[in-house]
C-alpha atoms as a PDB file:
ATOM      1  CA  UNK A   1      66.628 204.376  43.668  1.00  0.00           C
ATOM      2  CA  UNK A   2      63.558 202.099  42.943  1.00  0.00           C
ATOM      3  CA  UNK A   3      60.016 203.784  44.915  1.00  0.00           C
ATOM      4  CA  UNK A   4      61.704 205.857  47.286  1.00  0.00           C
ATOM      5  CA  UNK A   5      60.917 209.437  47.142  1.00  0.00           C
ATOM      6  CA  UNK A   6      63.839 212.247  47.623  1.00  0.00           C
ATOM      7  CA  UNK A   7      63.705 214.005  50.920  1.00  0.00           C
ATOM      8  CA  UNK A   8      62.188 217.138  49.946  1.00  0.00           C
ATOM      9  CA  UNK A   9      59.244 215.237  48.474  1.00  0.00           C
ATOM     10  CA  UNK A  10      59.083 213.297  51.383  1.00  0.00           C
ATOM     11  CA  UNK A  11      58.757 216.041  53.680  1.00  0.00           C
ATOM     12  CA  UNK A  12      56.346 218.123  51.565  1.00  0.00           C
ATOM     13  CA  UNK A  13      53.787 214.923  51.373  1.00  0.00           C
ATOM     14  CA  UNK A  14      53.868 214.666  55.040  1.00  0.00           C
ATOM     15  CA  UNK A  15      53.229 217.921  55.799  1.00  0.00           C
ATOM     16  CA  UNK A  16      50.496 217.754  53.254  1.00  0.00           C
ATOM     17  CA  UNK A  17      49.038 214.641  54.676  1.00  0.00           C
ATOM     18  CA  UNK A  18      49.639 216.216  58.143  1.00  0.00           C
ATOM     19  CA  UNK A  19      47.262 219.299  57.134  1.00  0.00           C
ATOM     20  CA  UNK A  20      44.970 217.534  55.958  1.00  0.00           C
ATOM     21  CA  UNK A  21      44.201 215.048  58.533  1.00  0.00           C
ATOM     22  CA  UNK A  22      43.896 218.104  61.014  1.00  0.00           C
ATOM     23  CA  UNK A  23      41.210 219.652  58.776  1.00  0.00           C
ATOM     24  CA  UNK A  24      37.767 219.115  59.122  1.00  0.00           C
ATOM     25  CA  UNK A  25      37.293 217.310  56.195  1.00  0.00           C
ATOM     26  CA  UNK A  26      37.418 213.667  56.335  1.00  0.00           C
ATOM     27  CA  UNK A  27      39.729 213.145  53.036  1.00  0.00           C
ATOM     28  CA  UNK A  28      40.181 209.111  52.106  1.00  0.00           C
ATOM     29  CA  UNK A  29      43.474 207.700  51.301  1.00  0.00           C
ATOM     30  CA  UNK A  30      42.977 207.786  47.829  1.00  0.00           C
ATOM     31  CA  UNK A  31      41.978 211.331  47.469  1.00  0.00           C
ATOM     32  CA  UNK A  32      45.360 212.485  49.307  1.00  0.00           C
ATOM     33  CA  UNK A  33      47.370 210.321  47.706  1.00  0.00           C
ATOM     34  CA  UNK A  34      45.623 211.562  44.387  1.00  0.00           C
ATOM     35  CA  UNK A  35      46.121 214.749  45.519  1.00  0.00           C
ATOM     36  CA  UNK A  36      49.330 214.764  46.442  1.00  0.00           C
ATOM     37  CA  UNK A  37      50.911 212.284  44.218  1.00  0.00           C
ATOM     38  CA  UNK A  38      52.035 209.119  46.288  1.00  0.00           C
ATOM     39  CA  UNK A  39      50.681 205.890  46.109  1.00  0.00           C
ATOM     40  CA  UNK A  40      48.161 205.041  49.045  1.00  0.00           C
ATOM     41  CA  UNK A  41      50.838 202.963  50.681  1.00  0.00           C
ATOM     42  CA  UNK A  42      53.039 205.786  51.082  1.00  0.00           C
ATOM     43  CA  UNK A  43      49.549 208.056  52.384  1.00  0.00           C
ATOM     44  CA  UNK A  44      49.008 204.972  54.916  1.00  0.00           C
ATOM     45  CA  UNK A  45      52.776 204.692  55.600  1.00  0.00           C
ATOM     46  CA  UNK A  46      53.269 208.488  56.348  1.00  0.00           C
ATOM     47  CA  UNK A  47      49.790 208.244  58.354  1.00  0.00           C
ATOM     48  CA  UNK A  48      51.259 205.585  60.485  1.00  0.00           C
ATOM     49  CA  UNK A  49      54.232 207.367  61.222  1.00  0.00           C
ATOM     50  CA  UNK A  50      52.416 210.467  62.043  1.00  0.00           C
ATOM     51  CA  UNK A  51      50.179 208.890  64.637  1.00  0.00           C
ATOM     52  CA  UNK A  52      53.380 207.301  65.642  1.00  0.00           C
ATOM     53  CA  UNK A  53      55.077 210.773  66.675  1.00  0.00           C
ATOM     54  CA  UNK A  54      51.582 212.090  67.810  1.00  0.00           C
ATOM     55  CA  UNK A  55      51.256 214.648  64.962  1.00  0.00           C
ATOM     56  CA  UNK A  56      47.900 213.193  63.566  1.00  0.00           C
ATOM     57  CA  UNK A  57      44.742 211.812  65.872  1.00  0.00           C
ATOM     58  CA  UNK A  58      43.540 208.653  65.724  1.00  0.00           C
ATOM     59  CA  UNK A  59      40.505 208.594  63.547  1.00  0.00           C
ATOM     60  CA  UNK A  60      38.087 205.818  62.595  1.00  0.00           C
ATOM     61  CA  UNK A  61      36.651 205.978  59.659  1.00  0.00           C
ATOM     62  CA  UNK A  62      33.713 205.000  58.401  1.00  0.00           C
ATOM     63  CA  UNK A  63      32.738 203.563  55.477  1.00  0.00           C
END
């Protein structure tokens, strides 16, 4: 099955991600893939799509 993630782990990170975009915390890539347990590809992947279906807002960060 190689990196892909079963569908019930998929949907749990997203909603994860999801919730924690919307809270006021600015949380990097790292620390919710950390916390969550995806690699930051799959955080900036699921971000992506997110933003995509107007679920997250865009946010710039700063560094």
């Amino acid at each position: 099955m190689g990196g892909k993630l079963k569908l019930r782990k998929r949907i749990k990170a997203l909603q994860k991600i999801q919730e924690m975009e919307n809270s006021n915390i600015p949380y990097s890539t790292l620390a919710i893939a950390k916390k969550i347990g995806v690699s930051k590809s799959t955080v900036s992947n699921y971000r992506k799509a997110l933003r995509k279906e107007g679920l997250i807002e865009e946010k710039r960060r700063v560094s």
